[in-house]
Protein backbone atom coordinates (compact mmCIF):
# COMPACT_ATOMS: atom_id res chain seq x y z
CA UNK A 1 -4.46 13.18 16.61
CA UNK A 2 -1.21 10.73 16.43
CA UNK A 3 0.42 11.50 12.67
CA UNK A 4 0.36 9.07 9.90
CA UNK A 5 3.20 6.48 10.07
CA UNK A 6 5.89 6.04 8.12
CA UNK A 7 7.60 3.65 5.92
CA UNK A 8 10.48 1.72 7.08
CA UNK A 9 13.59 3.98 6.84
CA UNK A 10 16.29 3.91 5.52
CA UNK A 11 14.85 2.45 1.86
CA UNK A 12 17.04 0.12 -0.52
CA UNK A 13 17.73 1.80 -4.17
CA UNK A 14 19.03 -0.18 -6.89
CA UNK A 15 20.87 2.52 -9.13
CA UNK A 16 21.99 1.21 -12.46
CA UNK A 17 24.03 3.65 -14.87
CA UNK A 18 27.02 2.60 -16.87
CA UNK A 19 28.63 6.28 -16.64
CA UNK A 20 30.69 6.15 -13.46
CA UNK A 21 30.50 9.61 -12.55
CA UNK A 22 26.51 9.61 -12.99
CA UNK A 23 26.64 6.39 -10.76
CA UNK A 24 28.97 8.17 -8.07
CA UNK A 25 26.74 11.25 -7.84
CA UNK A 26 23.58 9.36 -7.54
CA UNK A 27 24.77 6.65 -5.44
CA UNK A 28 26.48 9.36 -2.91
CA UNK A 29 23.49 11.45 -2.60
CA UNK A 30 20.56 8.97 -2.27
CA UNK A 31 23.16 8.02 1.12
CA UNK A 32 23.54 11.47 1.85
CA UNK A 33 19.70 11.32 2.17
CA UNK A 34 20.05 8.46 4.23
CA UNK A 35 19.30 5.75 1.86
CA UNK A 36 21.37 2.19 1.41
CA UNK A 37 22.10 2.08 -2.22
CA UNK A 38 23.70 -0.77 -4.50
CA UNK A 39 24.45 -0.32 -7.87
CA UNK A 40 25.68 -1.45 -11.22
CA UNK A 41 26.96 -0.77 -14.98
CA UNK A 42 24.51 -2.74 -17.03
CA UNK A 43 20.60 -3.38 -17.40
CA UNK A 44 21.17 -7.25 -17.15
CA UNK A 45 23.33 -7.07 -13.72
CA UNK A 46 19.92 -4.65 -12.89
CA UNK A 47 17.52 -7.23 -13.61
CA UNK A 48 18.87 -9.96 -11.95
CA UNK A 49 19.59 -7.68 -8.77
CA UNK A 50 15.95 -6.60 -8.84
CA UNK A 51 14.87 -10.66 -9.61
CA UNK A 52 16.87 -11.58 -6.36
CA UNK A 53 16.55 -8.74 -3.53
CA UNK A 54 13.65 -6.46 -2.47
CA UNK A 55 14.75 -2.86 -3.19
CA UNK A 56 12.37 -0.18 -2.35
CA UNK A 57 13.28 2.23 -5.51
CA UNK A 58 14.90 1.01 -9.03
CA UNK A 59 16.77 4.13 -10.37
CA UNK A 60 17.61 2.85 -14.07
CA UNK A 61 19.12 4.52 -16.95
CA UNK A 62 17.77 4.84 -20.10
CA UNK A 63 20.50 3.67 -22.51
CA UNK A 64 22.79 0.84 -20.79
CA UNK A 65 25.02 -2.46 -22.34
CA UNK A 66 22.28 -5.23 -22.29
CA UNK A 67 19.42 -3.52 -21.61
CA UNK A 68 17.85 0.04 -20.98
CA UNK A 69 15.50 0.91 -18.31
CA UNK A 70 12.49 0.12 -20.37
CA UNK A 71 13.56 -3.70 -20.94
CA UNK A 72 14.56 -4.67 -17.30
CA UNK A 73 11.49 -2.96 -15.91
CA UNK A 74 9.46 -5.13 -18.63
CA UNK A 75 10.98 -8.05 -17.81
CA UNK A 76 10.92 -7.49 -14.18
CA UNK A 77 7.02 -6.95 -14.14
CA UNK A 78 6.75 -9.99 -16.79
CA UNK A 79 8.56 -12.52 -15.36
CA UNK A 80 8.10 -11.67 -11.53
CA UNK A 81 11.07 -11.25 -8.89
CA UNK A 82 11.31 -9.99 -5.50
CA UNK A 83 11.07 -6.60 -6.88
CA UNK A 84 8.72 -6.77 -9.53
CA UNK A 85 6.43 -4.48 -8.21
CA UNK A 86 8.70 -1.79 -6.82
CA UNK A 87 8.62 2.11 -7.28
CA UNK A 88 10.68 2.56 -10.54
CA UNK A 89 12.28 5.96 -11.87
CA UNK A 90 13.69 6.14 -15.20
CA UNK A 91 17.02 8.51 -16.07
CA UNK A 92 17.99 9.69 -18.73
CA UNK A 93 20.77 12.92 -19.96
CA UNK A 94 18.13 12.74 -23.34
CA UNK A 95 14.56 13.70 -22.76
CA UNK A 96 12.25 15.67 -24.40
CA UNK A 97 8.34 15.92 -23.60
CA UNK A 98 7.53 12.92 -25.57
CA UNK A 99 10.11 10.83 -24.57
CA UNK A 100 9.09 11.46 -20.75
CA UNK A 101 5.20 11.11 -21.51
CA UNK A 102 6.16 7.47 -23.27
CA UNK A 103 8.06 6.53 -20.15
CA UNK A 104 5.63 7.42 -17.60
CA UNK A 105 3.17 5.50 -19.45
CA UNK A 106 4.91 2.69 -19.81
CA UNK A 107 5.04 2.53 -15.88
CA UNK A 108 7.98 4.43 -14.50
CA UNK A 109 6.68 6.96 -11.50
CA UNK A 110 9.14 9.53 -12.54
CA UNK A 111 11.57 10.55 -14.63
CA UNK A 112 14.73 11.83 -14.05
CA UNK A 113 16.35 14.56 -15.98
CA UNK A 114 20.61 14.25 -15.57
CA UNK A 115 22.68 15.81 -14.57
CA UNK A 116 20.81 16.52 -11.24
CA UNK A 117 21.22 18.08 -8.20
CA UNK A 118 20.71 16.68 -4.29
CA UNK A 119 16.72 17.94 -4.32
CA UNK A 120 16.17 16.03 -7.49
CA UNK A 121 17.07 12.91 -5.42
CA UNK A 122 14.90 14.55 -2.64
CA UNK A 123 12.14 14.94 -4.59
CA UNK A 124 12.60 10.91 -5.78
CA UNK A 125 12.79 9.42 -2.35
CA UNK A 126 9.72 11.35 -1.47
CA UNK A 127 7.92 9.12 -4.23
CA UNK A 128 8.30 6.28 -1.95
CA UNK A 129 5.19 5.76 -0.07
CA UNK A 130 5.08 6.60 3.67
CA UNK A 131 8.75 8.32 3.00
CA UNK A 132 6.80 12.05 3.49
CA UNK A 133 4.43 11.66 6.78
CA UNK A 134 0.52 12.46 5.85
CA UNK A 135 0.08 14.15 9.08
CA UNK A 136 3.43 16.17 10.50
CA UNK A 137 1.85 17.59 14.47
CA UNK A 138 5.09 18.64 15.28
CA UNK A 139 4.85 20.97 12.11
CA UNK A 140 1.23 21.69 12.65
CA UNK A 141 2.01 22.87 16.23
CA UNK A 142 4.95 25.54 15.27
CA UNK A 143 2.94 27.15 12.51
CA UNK A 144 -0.45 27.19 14.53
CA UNK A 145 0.96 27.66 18.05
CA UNK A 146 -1.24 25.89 19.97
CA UNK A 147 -3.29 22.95 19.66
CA UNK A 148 -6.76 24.43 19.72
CA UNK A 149 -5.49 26.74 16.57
CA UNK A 150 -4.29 23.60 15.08
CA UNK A 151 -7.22 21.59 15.28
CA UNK A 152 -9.48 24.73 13.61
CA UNK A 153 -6.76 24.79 10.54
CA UNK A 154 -7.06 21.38 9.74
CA UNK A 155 -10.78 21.57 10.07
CA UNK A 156 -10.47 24.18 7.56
CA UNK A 157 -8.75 22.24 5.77
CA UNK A 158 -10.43 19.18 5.48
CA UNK A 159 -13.44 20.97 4.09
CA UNK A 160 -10.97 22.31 1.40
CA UNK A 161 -10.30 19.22 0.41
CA UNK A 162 -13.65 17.80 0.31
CA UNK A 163 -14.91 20.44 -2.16
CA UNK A 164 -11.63 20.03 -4.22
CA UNK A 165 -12.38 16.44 -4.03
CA UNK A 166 -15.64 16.68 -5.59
CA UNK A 167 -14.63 18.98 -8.11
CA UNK A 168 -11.82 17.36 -9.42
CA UNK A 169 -14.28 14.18 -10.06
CA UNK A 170 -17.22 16.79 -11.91
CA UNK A 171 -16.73 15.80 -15.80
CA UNK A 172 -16.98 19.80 -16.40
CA UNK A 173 -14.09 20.68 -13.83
CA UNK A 174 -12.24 23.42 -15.35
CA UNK A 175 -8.94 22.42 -15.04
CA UNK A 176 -6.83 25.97 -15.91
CA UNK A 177 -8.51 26.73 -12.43
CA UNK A 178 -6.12 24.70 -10.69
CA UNK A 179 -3.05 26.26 -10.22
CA UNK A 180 -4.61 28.99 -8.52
CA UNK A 181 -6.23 26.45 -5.98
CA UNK A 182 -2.77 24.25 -5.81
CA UNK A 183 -1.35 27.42 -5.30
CA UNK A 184 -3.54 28.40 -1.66
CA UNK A 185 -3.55 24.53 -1.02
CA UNK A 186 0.43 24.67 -0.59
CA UNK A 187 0.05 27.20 2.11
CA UNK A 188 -2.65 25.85 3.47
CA UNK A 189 -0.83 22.37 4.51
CA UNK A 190 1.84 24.46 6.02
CA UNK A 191 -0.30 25.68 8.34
CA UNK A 192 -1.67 22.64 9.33
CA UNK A 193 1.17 20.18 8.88
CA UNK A 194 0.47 18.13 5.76
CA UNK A 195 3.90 18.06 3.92
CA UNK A 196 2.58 14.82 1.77
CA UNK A 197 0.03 16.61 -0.15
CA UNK A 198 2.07 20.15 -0.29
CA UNK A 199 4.58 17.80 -2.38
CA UNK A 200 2.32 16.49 -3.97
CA UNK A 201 0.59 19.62 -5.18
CA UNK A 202 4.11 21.46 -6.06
CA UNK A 203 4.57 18.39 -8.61
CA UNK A 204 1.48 18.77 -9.62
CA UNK A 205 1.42 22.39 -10.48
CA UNK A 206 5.04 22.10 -12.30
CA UNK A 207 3.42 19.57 -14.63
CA UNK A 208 0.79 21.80 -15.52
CA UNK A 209 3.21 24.14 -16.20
CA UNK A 210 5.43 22.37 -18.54
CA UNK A 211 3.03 20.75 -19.81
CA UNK A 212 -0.70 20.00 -19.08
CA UNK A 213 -0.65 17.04 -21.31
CA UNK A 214 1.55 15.46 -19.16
CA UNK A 215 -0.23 15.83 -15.76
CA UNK A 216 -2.35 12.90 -15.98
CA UNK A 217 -0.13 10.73 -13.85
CA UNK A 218 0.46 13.92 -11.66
CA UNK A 219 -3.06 14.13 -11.14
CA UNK A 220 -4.01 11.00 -10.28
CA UNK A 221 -1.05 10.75 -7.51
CA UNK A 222 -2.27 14.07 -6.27
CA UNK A 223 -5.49 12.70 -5.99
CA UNK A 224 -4.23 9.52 -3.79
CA UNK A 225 -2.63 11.95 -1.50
CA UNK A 226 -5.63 14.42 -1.30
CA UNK A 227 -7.67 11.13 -0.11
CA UNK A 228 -4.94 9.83 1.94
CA UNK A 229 -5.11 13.29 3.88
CA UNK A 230 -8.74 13.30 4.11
CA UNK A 231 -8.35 9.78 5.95
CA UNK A 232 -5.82 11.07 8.48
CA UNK A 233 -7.72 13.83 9.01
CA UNK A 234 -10.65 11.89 9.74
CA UNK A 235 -12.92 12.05 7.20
């Protein structure tokens, strides 16, 4: 079974900070992860950057001259652009629970807590889709050993996540259940080479833990993944 493809590589970030040393750090270790990064100081430089080129990520601070993260990505998905309908992170040196449940519902896909370290960028760049392959055999093969053991993992495992499927659709799921079952998932795609949904399922659980009223748009990406799995794995 080929693996899933992946996204063209290496992806274009648009960082905009107006604190230099933020926008050193960020901009040096998105291209220590082998991304090609541009940046600025202000939200309005931002916007028109994201009008005029097609960047794969926008990292945007929260509080810039001219306008914060919330008011470029507004008027980038208003007004249109060549980037209005990119992956978009918001960061921030200033957030509380609230703050980050207002963001993520006003559209960003993450938020970024700073100061951060070089798996914080990691774990951003693996929001880009195709950036984590669904299917890893190469993986698969070095935990199985073979590729008869292999194939009976990911059988396994594809019956896994049809029940979890199902159940996390049932109105009367209980959801404190789910760590537990995030928990033997993990493991599970190690074995059979599925690093997508193992990431997927670690964000997952550390939303419920820090707070469950801010796992809904966890869930639902967890849920994408879980089906794009299921797909690869021919279901």
């Amino acid at each position: 079974m080929p693996s899933a493809p992946v996204a063209p590589w290496p992806p274009h970030v648009l960082v905009a900070d107006d604190d230099p040393a933020s926008r050193r750090f960020l901009c040096d270790g998105l291209r220590s992860l082998g991304a090609q990064v541009q940046s600025c100081a202000d939200g309005i430089q931002a916007l028109q950057l994201a009008r005029d080129q097609a960047f794969g990520l926008l990292l945007l601070d929260c509080r810039m001259p001219g306008a914060g993260a919330r008011e470029v990505l507004a008027a980038l998905r208003a007004n249109g652009g060549a980037s209005s309908d990119s992956l978009a992170v918001a960061s921030s040196a200033e957030l509380d629970m609230p703050r980050q449940r207002e963001l993520l519902a006003f559209g960003f896909h993450h938020v970024l807590r700073k100061p951060c370290g070089i798996a914080e960028l990691q774990r951003v760049l693996a929001l880009l889709p195709g950036a984590v392959p669904v299917l890893d055999d190469e993986a698969a093969l070095r935990a199985s050993g073979d590729t008869s053991t292999m194939q009976a993992l990911r059988q396994l495992l594809r019956h896994e996540l049809t029940q979890l499927h199902q159940d996390l659709g049932a109105p009367e799921y209980d959801g404190t259940a789910l760590d537990g079952r995030l928990h033997r998932l993990r493991s599970s795609c190690g074995f059979c080479g599925a690093p997508a949904l193992a990431g997927e399922a670690a964000y997952l659980q550390q939303r419920l833990r820090e707070d469950p009223r801010d796992s809904v748009p966890a869930i639902a990406r967890f849920r994408d993944a879980l089906a794009a799995t299921l797909r690869a794995l021919g279901d």
